[in-house]
C-alpha atoms as a PDB file:
ATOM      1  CA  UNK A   1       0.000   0.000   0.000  1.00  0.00           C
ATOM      2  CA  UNK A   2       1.481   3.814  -1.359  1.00  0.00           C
ATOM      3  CA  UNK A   3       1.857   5.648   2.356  1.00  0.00           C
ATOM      4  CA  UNK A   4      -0.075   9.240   2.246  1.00  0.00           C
ATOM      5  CA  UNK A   5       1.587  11.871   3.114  1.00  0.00           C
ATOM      6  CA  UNK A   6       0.850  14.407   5.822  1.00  0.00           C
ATOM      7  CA  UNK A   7      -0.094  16.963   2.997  1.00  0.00           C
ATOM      8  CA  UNK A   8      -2.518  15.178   1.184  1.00  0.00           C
ATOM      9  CA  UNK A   9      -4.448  12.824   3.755  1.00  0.00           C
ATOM     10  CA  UNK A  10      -6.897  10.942   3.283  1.00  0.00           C
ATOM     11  CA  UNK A  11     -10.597  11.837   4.301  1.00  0.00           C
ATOM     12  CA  UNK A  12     -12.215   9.536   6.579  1.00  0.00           C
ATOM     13  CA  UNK A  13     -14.795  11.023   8.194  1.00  0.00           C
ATOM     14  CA  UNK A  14     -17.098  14.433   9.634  1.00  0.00           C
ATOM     15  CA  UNK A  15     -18.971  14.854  13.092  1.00  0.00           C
ATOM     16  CA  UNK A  16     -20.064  17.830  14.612  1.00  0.00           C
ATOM     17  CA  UNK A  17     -19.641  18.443  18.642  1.00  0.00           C
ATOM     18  CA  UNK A  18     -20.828  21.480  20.370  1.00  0.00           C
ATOM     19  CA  UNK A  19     -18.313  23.244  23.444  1.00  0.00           C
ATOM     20  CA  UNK A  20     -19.882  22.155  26.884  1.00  0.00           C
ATOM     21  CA  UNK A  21     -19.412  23.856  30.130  1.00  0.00           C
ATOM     22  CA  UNK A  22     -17.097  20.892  30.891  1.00  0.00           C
ATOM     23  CA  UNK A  23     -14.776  21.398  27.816  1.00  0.00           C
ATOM     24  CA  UNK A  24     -13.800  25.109  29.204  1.00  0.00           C
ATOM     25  CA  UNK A  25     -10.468  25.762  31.399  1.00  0.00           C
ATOM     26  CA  UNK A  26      -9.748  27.964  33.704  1.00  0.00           C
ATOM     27  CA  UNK A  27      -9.253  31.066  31.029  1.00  0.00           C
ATOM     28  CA  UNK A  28     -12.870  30.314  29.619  1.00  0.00           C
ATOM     29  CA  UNK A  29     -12.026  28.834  26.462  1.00  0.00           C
ATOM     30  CA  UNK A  30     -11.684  25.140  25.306  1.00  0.00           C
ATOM     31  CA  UNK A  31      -9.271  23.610  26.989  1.00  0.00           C
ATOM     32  CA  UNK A  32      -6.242  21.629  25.581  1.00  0.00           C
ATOM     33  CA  UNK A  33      -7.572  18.127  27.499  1.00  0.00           C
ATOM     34  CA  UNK A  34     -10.996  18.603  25.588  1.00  0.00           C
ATOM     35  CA  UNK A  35      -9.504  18.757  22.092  1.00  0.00           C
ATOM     36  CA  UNK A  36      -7.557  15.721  22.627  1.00  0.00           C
ATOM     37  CA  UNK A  37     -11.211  13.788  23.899  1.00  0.00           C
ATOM     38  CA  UNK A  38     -12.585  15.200  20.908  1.00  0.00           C
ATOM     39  CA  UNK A  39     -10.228  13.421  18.846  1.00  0.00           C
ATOM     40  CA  UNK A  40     -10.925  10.948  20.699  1.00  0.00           C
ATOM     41  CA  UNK A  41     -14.583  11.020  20.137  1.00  0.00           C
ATOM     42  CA  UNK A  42     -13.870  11.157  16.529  1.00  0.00           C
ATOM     43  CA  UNK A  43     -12.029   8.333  16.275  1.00  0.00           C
ATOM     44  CA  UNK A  44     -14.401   6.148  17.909  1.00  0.00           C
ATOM     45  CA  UNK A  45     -17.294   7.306  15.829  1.00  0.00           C
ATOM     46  CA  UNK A  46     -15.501   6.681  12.396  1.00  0.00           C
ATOM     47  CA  UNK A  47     -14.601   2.967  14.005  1.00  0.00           C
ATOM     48  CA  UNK A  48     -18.308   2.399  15.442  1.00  0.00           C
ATOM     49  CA  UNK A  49     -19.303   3.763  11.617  1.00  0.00           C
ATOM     50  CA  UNK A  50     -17.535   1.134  10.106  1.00  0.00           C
ATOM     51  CA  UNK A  51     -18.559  -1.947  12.762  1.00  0.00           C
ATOM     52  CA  UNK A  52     -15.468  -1.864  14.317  1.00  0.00           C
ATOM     53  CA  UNK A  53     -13.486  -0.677  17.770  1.00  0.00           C
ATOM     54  CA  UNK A  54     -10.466   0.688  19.051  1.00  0.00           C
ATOM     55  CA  UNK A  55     -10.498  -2.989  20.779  1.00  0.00           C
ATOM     56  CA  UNK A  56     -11.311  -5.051  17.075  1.00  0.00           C
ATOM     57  CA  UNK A  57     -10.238  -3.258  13.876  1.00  0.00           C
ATOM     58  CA  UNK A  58     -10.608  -6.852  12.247  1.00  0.00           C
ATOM     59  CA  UNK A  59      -8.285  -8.795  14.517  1.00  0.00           C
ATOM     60  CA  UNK A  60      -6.404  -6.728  16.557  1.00  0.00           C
ATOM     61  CA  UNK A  61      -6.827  -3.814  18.328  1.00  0.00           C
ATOM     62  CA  UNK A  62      -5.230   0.174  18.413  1.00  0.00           C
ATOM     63  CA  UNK A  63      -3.035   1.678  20.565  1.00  0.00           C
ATOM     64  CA  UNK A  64      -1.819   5.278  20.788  1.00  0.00           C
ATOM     65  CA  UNK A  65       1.886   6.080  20.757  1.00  0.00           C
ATOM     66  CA  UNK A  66       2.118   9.592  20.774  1.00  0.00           C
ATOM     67  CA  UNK A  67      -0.476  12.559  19.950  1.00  0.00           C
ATOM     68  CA  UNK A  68       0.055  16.526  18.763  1.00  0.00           C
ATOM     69  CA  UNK A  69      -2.521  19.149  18.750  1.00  0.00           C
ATOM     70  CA  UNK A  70      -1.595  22.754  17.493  1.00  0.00           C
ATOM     71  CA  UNK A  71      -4.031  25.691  19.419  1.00  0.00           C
ATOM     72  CA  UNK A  72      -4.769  28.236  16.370  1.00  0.00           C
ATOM     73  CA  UNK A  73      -7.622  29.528  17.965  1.00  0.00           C
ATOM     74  CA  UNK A  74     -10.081  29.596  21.256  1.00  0.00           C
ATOM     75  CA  UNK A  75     -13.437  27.953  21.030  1.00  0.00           C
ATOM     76  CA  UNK A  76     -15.910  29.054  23.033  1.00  0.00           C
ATOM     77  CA  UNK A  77     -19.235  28.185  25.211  1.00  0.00           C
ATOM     78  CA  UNK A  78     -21.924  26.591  23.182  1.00  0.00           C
ATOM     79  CA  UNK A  79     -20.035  26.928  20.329  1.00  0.00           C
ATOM     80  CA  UNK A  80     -20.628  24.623  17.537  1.00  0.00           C
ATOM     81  CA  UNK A  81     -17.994  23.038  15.803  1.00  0.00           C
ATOM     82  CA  UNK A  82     -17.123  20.268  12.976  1.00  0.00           C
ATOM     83  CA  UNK A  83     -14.220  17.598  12.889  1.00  0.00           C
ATOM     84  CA  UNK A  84     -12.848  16.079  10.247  1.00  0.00           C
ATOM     85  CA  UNK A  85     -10.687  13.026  10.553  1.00  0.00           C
ATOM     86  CA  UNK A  86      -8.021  12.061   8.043  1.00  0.00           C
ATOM     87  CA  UNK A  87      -4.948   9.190   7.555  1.00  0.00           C
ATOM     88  CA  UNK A  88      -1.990   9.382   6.241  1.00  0.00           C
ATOM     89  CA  UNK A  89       1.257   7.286   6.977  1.00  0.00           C
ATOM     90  CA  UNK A  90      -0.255   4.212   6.684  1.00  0.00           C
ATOM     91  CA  UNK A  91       2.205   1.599   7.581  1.00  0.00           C
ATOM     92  CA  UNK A  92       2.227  -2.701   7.794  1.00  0.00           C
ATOM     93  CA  UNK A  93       1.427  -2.102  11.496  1.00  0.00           C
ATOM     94  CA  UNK A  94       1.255   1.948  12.136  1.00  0.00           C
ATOM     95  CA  UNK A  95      -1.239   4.969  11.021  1.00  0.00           C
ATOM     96  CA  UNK A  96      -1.446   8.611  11.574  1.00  0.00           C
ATOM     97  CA  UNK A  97      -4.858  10.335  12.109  1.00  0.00           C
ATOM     98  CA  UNK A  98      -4.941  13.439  11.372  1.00  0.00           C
ATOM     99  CA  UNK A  99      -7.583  15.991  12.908  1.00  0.00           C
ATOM    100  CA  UNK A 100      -9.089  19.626  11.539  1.00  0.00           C
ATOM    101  CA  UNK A 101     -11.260  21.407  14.229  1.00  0.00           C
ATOM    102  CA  UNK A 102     -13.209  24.325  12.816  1.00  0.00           C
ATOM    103  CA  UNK A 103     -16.236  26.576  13.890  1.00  0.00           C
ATOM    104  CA  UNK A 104     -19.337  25.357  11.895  1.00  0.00           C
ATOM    105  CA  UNK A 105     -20.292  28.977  11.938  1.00  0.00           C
ATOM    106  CA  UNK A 106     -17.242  30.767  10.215  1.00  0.00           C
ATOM    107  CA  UNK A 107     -15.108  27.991   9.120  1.00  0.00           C
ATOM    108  CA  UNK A 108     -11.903  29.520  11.021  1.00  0.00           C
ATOM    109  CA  UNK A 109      -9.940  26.658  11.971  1.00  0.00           C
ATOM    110  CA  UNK A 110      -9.300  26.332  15.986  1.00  0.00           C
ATOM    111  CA  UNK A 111      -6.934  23.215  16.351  1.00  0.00           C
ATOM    112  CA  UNK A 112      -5.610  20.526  14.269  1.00  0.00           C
ATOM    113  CA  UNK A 113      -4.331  17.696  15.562  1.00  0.00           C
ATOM    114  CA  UNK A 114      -2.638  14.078  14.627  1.00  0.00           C
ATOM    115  CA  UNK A 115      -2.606  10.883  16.839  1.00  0.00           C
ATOM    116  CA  UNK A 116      -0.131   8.146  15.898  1.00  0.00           C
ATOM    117  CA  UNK A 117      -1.575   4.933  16.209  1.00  0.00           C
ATOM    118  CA  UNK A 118      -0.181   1.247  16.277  1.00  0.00           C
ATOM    119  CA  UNK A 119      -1.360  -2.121  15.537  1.00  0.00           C
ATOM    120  CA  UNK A 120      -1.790  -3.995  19.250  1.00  0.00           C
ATOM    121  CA  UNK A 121      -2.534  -7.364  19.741  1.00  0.00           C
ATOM    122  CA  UNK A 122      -4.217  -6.966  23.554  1.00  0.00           C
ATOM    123  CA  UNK A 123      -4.160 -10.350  24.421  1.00  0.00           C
ATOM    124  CA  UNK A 124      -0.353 -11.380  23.747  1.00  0.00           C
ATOM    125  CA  UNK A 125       0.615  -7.839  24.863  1.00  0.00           C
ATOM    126  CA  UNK A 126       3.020  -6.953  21.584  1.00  0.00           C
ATOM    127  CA  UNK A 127       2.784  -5.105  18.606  1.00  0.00           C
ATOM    128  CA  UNK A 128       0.599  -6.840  15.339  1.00  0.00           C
ATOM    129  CA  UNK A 129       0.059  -6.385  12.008  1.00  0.00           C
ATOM    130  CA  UNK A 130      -2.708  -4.317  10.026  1.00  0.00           C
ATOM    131  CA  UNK A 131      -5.672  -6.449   9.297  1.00  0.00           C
ATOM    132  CA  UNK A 132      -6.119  -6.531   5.564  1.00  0.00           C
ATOM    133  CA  UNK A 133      -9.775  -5.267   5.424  1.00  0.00           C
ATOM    134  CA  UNK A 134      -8.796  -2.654   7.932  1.00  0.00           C
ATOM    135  CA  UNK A 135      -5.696  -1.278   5.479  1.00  0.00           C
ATOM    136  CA  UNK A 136      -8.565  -1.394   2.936  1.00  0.00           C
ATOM    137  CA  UNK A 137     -10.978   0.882   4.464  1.00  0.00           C
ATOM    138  CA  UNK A 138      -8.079   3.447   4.759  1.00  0.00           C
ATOM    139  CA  UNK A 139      -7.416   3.684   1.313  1.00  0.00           C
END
């Protein structure tokens, strides 16, 4: 499989998520912890989408090894807001998501984001390869 590059990822996947009370720090705005769960919540969404779970991508599971976000603006209270989730780096065994955060309202982009993920076999405790229907649906 030809890896995509950061540049030109691959589109997965759109939800929209509106700023609780809970998702503000202590300055008011969305707080850096509440864009990573939103990620989060992405990425669970796309895999529930497709039948699948962090747990069973089509016999093994994901793991996170390391995460970015970039702050380019402050979201708000109530605000609504759309994410898009993307791939690129796609690997025998490893996957970057990539994540675009932007106000529904304006379309000014407040964070983007990347997770890296891994292959994980939860069972034997130890790295594992990407299912073949999973490297599919990435394409």
């Amino acid at each position: 499989m030809t890896a995509l590059t950061e540049d030109n990822p691959a589109h997965l996947y759109n939800c929209g998520i509106q700023v609780r009370v809970s998702d503000l720090n202590y300055g008011n705005h969305l707080g850096n912890d509440a864009i990573l769960s939103y990620f989060h919540e992405i990425r669970v969404q796309w895999l529930s989408h497709n039948q699948l779970s962090e747990q069973d991508v089509g016999g093994c599971g994901l793991i996170m090894t390391g995460a970015n976000v970039k702050y380019l603006k402050q979201g708000h209270l109530h605000q609504k807001l759309t994410l898009s989730l993307g791939v690129s780096n796609i690997s025998k065994a490893r996957l970057s998501l990539l994540y675009k955060l932007k106000e529904q309202k304006t379309g000014h982009l407040i964070a983007t984001g990347q997770t890296h993920m891994g292959c994980f076999d939860y069972q034997r405790q130890k790295p594992a390869r990407m299912p073949t229907a999973f490297a599919e649906l990435l394409k």
